[in-house]
N, C-alpha and C. Protein backbone atom coordinates (compact mmCIF):
# COMPACT_ATOMS: atom_id res chain seq x y z
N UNK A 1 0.86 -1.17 0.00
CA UNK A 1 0.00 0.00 0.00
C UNK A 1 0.91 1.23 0.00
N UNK A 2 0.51 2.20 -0.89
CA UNK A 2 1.21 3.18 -1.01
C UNK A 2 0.84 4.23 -0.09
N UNK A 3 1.65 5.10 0.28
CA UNK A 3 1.92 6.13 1.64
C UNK A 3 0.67 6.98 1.68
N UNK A 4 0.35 7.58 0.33
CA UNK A 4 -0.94 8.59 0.68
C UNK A 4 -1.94 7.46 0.70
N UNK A 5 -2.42 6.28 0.21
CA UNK A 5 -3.47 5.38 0.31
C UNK A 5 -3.78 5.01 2.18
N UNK A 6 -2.71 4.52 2.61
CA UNK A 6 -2.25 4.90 4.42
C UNK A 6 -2.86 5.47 4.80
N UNK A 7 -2.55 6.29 4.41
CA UNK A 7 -2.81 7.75 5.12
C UNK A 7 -4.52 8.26 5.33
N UNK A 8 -5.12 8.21 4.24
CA UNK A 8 -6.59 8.08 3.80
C UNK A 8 -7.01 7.19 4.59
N UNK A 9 -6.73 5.92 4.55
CA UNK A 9 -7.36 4.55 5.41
C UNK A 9 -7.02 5.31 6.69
N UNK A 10 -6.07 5.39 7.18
CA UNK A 10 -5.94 5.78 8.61
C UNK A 10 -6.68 6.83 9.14
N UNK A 11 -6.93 7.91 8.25
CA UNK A 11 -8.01 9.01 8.63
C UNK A 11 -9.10 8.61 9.08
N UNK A 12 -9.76 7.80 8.04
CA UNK A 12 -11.19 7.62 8.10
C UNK A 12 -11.51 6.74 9.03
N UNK A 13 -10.02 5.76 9.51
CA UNK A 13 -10.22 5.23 10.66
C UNK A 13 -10.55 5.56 11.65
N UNK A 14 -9.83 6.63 11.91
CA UNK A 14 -9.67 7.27 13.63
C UNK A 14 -11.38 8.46 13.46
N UNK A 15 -11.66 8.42 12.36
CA UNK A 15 -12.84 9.34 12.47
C UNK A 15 -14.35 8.57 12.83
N UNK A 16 -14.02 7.42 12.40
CA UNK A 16 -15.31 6.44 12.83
C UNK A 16 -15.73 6.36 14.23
N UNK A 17 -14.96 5.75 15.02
CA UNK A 17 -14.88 6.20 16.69
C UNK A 17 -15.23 7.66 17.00
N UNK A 18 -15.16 8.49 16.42
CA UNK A 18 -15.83 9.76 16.66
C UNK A 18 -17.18 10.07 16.45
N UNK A 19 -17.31 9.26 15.21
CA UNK A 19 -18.64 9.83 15.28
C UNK A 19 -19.86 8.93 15.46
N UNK A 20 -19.67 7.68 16.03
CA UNK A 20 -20.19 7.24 17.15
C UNK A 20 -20.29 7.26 18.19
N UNK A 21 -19.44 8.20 18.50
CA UNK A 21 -19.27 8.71 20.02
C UNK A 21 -19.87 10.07 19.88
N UNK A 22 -20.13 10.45 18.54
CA UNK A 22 -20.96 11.55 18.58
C UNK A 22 -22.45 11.68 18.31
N UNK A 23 -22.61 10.58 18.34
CA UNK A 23 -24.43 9.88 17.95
C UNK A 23 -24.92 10.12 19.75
N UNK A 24 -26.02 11.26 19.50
CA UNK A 24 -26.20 11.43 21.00
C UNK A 24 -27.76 10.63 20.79
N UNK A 25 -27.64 10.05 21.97
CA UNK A 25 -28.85 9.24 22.78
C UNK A 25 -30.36 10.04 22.54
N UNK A 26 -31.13 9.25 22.03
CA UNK A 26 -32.78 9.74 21.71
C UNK A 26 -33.30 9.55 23.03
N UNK A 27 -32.88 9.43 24.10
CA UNK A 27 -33.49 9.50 25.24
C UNK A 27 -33.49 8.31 26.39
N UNK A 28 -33.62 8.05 27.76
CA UNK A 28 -34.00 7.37 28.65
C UNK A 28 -34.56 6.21 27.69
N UNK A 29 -34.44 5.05 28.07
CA UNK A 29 -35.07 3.91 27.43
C UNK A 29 -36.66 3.51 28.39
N UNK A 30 -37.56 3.12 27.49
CA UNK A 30 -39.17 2.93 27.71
C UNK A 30 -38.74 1.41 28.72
N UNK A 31 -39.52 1.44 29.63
CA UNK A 31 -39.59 0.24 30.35
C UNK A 31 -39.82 -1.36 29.15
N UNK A 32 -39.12 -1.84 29.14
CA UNK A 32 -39.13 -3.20 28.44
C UNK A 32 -40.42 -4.13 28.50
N UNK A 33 -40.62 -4.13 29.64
CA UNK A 33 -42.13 -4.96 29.76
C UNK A 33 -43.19 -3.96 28.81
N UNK A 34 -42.94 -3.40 28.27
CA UNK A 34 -44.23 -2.68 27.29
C UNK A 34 -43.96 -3.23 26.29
N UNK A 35 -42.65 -3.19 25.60
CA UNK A 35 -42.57 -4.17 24.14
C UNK A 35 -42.64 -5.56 24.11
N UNK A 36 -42.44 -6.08 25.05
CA UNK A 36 -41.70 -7.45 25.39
C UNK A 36 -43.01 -7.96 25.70
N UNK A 37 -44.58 -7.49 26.04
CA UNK A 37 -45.71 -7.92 26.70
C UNK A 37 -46.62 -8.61 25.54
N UNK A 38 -47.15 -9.71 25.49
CA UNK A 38 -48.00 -9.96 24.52
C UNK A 38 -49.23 -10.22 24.38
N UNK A 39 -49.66 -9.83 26.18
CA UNK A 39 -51.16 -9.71 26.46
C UNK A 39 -51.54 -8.62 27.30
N UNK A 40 -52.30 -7.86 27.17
CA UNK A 40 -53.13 -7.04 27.69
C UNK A 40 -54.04 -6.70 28.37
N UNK A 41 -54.47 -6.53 29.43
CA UNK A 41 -56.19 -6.33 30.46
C UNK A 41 -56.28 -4.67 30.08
N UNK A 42 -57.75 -4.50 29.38
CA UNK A 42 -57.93 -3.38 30.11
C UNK A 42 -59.13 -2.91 30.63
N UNK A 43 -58.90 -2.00 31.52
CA UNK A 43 -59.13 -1.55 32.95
C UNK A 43 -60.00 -0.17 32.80
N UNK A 44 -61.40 -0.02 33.04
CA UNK A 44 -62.06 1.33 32.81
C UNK A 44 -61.90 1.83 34.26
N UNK A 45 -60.92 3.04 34.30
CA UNK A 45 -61.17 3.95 35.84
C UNK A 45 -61.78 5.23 35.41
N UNK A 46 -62.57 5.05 34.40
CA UNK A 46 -63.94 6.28 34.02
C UNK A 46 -64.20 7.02 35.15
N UNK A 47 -64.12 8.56 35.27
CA UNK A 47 -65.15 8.98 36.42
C UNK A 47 -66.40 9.91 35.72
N UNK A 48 -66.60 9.54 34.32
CA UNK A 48 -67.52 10.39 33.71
C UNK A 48 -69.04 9.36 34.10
N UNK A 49 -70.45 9.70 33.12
CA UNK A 49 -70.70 9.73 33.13
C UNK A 49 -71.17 7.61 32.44
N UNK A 50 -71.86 6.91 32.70
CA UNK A 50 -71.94 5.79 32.37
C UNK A 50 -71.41 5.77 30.55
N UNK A 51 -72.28 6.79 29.51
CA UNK A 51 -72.00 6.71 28.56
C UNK A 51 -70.95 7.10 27.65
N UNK A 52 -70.25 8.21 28.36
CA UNK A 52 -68.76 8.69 27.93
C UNK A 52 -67.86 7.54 28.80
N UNK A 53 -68.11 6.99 29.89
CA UNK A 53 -67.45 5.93 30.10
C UNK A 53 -67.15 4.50 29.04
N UNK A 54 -68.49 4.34 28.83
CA UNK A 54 -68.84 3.38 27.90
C UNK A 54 -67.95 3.69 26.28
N UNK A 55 -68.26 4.62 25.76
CA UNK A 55 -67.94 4.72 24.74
C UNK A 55 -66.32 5.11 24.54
N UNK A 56 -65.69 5.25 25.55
CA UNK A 56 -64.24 5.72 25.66
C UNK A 56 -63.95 4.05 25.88
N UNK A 57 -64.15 3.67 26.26
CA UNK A 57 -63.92 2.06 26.85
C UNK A 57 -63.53 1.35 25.70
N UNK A 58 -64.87 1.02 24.75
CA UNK A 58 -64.71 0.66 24.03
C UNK A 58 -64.08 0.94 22.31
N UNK A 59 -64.15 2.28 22.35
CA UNK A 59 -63.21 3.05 21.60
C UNK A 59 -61.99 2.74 21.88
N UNK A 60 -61.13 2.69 22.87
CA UNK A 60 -60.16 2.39 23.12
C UNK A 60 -59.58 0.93 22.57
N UNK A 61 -60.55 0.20 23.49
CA UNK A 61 -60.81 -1.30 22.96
C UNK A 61 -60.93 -1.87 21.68
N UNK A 62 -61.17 -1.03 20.82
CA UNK A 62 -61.73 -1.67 18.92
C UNK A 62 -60.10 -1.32 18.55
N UNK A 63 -59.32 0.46 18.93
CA UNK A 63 -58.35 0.54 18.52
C UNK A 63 -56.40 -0.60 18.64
N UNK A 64 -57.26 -1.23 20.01
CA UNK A 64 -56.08 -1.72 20.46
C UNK A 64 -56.38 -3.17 19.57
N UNK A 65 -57.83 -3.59 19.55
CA UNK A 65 -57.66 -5.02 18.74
C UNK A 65 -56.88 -5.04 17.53
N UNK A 66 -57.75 -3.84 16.61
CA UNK A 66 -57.37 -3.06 15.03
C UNK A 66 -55.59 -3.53 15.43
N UNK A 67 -55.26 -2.77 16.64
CA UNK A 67 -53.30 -2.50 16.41
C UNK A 67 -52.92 -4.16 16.43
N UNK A 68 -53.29 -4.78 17.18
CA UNK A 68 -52.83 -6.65 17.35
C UNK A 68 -51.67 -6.35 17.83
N UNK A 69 -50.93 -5.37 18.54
CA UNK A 69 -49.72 -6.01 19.06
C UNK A 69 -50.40 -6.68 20.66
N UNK A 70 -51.38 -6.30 21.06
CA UNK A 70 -51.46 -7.11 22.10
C UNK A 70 -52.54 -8.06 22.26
N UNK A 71 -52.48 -9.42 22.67
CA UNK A 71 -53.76 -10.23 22.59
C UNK A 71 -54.51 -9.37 24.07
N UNK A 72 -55.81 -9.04 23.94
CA UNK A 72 -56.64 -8.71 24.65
C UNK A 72 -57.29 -9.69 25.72
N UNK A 73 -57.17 -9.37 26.70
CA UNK A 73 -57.24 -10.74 27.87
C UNK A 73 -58.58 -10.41 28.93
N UNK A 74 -59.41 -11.11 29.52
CA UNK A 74 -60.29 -10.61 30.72
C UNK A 74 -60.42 -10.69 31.97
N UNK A 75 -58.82 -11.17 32.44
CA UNK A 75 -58.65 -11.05 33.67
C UNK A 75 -56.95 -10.36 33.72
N UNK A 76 -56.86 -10.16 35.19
CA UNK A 76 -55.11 -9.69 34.87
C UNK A 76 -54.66 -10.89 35.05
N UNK A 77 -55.16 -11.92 35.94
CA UNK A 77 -53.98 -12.85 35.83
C UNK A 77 -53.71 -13.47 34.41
N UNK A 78 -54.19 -12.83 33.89
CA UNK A 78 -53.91 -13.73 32.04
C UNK A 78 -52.80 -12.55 31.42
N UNK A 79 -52.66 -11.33 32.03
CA UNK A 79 -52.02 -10.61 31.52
C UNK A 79 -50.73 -10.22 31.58
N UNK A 80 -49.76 -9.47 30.71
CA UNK A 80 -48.14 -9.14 30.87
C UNK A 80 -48.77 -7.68 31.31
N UNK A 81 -49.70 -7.07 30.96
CA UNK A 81 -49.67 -5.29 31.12
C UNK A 81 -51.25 -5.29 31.41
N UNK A 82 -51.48 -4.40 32.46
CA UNK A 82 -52.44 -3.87 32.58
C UNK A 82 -52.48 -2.20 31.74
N UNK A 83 -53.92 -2.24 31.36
CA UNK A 83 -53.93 -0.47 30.54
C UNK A 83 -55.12 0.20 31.36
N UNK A 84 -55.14 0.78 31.98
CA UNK A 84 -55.99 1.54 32.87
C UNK A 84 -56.41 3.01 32.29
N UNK A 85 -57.67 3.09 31.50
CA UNK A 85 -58.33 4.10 31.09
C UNK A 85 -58.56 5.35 32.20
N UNK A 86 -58.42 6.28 31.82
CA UNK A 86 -58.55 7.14 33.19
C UNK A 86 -59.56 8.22 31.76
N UNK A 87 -60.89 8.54 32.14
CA UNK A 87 -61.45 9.57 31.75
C UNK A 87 -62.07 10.55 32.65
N UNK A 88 -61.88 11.85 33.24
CA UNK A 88 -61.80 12.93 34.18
C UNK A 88 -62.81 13.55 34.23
N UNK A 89 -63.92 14.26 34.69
CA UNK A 89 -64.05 15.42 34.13
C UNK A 89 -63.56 16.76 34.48
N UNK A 90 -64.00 17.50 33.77
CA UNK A 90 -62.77 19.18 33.60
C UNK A 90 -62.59 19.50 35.08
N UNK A 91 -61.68 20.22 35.55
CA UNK A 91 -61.95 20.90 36.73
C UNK A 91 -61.56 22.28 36.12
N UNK A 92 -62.85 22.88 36.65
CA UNK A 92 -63.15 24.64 36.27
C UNK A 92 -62.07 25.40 36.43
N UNK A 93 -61.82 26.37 36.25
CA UNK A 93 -62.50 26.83 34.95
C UNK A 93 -61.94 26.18 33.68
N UNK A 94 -61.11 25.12 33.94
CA UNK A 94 -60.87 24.40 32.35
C UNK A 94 -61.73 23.59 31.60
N UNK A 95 -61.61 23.61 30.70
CA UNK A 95 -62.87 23.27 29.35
C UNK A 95 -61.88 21.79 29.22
N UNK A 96 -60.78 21.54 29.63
CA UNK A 96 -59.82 20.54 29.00
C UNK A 96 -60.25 19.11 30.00
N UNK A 97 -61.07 18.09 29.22
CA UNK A 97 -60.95 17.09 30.03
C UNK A 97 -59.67 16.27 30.10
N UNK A 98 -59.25 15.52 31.07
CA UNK A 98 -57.96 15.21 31.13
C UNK A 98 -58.26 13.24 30.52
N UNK A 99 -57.82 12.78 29.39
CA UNK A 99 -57.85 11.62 28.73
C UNK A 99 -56.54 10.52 29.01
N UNK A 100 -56.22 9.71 29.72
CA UNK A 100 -55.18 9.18 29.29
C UNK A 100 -55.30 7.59 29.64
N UNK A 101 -54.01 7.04 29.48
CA UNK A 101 -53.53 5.50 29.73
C UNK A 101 -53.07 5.25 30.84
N UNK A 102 -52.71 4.30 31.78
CA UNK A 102 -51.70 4.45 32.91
C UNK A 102 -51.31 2.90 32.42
N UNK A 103 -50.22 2.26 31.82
CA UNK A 103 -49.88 1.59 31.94
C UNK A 103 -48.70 0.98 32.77
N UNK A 104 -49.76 -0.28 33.30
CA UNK A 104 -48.70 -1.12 34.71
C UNK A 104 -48.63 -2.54 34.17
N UNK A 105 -47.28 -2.92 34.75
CA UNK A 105 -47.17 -4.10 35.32
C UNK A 105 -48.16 -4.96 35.75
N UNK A 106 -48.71 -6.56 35.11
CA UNK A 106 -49.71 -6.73 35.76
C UNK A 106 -49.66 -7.74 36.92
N UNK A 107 -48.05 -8.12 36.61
CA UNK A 107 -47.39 -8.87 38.23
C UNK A 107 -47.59 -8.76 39.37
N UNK A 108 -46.84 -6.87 38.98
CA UNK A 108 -46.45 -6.35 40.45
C UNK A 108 -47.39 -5.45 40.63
N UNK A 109 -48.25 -5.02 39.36
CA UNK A 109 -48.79 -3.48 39.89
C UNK A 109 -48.42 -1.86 39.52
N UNK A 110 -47.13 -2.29 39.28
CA UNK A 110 -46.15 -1.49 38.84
C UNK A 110 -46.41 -0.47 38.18
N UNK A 111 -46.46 0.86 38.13
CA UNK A 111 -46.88 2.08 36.78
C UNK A 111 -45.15 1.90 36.16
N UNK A 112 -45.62 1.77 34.79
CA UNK A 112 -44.56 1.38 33.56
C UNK A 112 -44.88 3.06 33.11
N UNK A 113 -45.80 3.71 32.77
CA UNK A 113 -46.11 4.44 31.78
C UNK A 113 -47.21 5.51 32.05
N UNK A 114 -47.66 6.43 31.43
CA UNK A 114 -48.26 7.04 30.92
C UNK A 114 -48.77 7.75 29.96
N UNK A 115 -49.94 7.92 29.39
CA UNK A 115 -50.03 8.60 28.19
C UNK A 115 -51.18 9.47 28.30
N UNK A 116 -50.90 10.65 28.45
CA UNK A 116 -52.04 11.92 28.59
C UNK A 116 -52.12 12.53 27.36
N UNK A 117 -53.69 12.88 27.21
CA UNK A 117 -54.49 13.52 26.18
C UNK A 117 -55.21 14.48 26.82
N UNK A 118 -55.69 15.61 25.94
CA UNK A 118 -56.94 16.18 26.76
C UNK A 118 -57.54 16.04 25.76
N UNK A 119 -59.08 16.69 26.35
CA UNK A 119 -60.10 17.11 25.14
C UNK A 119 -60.97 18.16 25.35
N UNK A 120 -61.25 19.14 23.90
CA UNK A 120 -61.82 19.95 25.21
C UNK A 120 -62.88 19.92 24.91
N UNK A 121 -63.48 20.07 25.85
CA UNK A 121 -65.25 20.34 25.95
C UNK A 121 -66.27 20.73 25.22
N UNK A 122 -66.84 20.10 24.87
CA UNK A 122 -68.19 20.98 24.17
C UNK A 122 -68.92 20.68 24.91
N UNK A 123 -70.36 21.20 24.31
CA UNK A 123 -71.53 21.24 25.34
C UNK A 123 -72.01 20.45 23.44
N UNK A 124 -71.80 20.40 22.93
CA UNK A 124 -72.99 19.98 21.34
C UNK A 124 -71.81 18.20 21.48
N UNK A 125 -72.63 17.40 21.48
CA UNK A 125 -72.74 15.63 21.34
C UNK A 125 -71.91 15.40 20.13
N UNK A 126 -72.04 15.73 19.26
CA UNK A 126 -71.64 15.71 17.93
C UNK A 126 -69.56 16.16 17.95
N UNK A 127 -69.76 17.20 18.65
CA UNK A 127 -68.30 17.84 18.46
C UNK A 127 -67.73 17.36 20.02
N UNK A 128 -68.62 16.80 21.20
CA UNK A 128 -67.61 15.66 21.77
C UNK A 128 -67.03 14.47 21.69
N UNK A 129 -67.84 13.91 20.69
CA UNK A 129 -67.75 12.66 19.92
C UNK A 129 -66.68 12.84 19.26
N UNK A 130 -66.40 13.68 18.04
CA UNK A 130 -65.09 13.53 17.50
C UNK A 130 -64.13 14.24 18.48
N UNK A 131 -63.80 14.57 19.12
CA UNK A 131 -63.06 15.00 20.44
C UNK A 131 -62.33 13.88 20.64
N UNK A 132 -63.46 13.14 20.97
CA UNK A 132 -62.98 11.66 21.92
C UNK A 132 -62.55 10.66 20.89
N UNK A 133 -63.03 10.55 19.34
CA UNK A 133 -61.92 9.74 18.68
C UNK A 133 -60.88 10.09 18.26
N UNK A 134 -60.66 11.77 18.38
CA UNK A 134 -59.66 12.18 17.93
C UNK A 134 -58.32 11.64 19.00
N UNK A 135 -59.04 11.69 20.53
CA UNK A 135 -57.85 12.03 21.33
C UNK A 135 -57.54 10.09 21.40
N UNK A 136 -58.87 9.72 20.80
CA UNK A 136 -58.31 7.73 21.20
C UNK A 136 -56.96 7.81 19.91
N UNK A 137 -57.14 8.45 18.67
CA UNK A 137 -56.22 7.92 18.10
C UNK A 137 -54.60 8.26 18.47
N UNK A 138 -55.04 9.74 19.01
CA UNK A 138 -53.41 10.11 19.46
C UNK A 138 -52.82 9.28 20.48
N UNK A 139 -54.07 8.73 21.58
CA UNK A 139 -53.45 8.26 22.27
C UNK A 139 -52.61 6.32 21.74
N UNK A 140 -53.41 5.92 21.27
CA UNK A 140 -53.06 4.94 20.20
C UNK A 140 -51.52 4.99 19.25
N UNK A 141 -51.53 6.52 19.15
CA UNK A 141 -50.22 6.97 18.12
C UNK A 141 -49.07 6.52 18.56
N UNK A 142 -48.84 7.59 20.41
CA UNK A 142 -48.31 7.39 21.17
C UNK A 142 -48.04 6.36 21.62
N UNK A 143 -48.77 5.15 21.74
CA UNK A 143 -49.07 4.03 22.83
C UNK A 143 -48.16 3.16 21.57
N UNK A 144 -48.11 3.41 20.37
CA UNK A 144 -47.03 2.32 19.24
C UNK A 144 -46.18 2.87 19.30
N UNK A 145 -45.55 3.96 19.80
CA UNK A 145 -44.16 4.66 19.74
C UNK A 145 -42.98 4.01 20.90
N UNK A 146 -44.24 4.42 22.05
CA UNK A 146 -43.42 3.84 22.69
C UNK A 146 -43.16 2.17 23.14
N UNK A 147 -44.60 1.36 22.38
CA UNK A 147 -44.14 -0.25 22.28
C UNK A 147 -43.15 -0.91 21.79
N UNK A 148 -42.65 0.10 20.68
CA UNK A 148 -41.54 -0.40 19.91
C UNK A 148 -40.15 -0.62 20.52
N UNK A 149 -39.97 -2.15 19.95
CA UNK A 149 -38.74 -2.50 21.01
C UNK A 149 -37.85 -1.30 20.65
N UNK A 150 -36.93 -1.25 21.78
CA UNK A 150 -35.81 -0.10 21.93
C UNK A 150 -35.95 0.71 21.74
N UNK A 151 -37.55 1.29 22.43
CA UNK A 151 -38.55 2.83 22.56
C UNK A 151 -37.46 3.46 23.24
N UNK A 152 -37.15 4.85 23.28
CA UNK A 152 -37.11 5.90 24.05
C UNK A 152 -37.58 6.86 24.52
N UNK A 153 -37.72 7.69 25.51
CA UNK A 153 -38.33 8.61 25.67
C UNK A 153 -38.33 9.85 24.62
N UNK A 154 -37.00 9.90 24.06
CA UNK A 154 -36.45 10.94 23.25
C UNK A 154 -36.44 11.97 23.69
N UNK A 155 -35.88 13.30 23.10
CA UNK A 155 -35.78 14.60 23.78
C UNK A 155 -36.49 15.22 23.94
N UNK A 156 -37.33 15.98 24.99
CA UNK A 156 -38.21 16.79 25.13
C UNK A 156 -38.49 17.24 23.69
N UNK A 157 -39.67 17.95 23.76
CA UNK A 157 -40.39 17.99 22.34
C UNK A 157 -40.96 19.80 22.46
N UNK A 158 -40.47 20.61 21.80
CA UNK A 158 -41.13 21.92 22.26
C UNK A 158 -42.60 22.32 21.92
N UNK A 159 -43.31 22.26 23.41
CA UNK A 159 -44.69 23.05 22.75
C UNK A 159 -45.60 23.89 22.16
């Protein structure tokens, strides 16, 4: 091998180690039992009203079958993850109901997770309805981001 050919190889050598050492981290890593889980319970802790309970429930429920990463189970002891629906209502003067997931451990109990949505309020049926599928799908969006093996939190996100 000739001297400038060396020389080239050797550069690009010592530059590789750099810039893997310059690949900065997408964030804290997602608890493992969320990707790694292949059954599911879930859990209505509704404090609305029987029928926004109902229909968040099962909204939730059609989206998670639709996704299939998790077999859907009806007890916890059949389960790797519990998903615990939490639907709120507003506390005044906010219009923002508070929507989310709490996913646990269904071993130990454990909170693995969270995933908050709001929605905000109407008083017209029609424009709470799409509210509430809007915020099932985000929460759904979210809920495959971070299933994916070797999820991270990633870097704060500006609002």
């Amino acid at each position: 091998m000739n001297r400038p050919a060396a020389f080239v190889l050797l550069s690009i050598l010592s530059v590789v180690p750099a810039l893997k050492a310059e690949k900065r981290d997408n964030g804290a890593p997602i608890p493992t039992q969320i990707a790694a889980a292949k059954t599911a319970f879930l859990s209505n802790a509704c404090e609305l009203d029987y029928n926004s309970c109902r229909k968040a429930y099962n909204d939730i429920y059609e989206g998670l079958q639709k996704w299939g990463k998790y077999k859907l189970v009806g007890t916890t002891e059949d389960a790797d993850l519990i998903l615990e629906l939490h639907y709120a209502p507003a506390e005044p003067p906010s219009t923002q109901i508070p929507f989310r997931i709490v996913i646990l451990d269904a071993h130990n109990q454990f909170k693995l997770w969270t995933i908050n949505e709001h929605i905000d309020y109407s008083f017209t049926a029609a424009n709470s309805a799409s509210t509430l599928g809007d915020a099932v799908q985000r929460i759904l969006a979210d809920f495959k981001v971070i299933a994916a093996p070797g999820a991270t939190a990633g870097p704060a996100q500006k609002q």
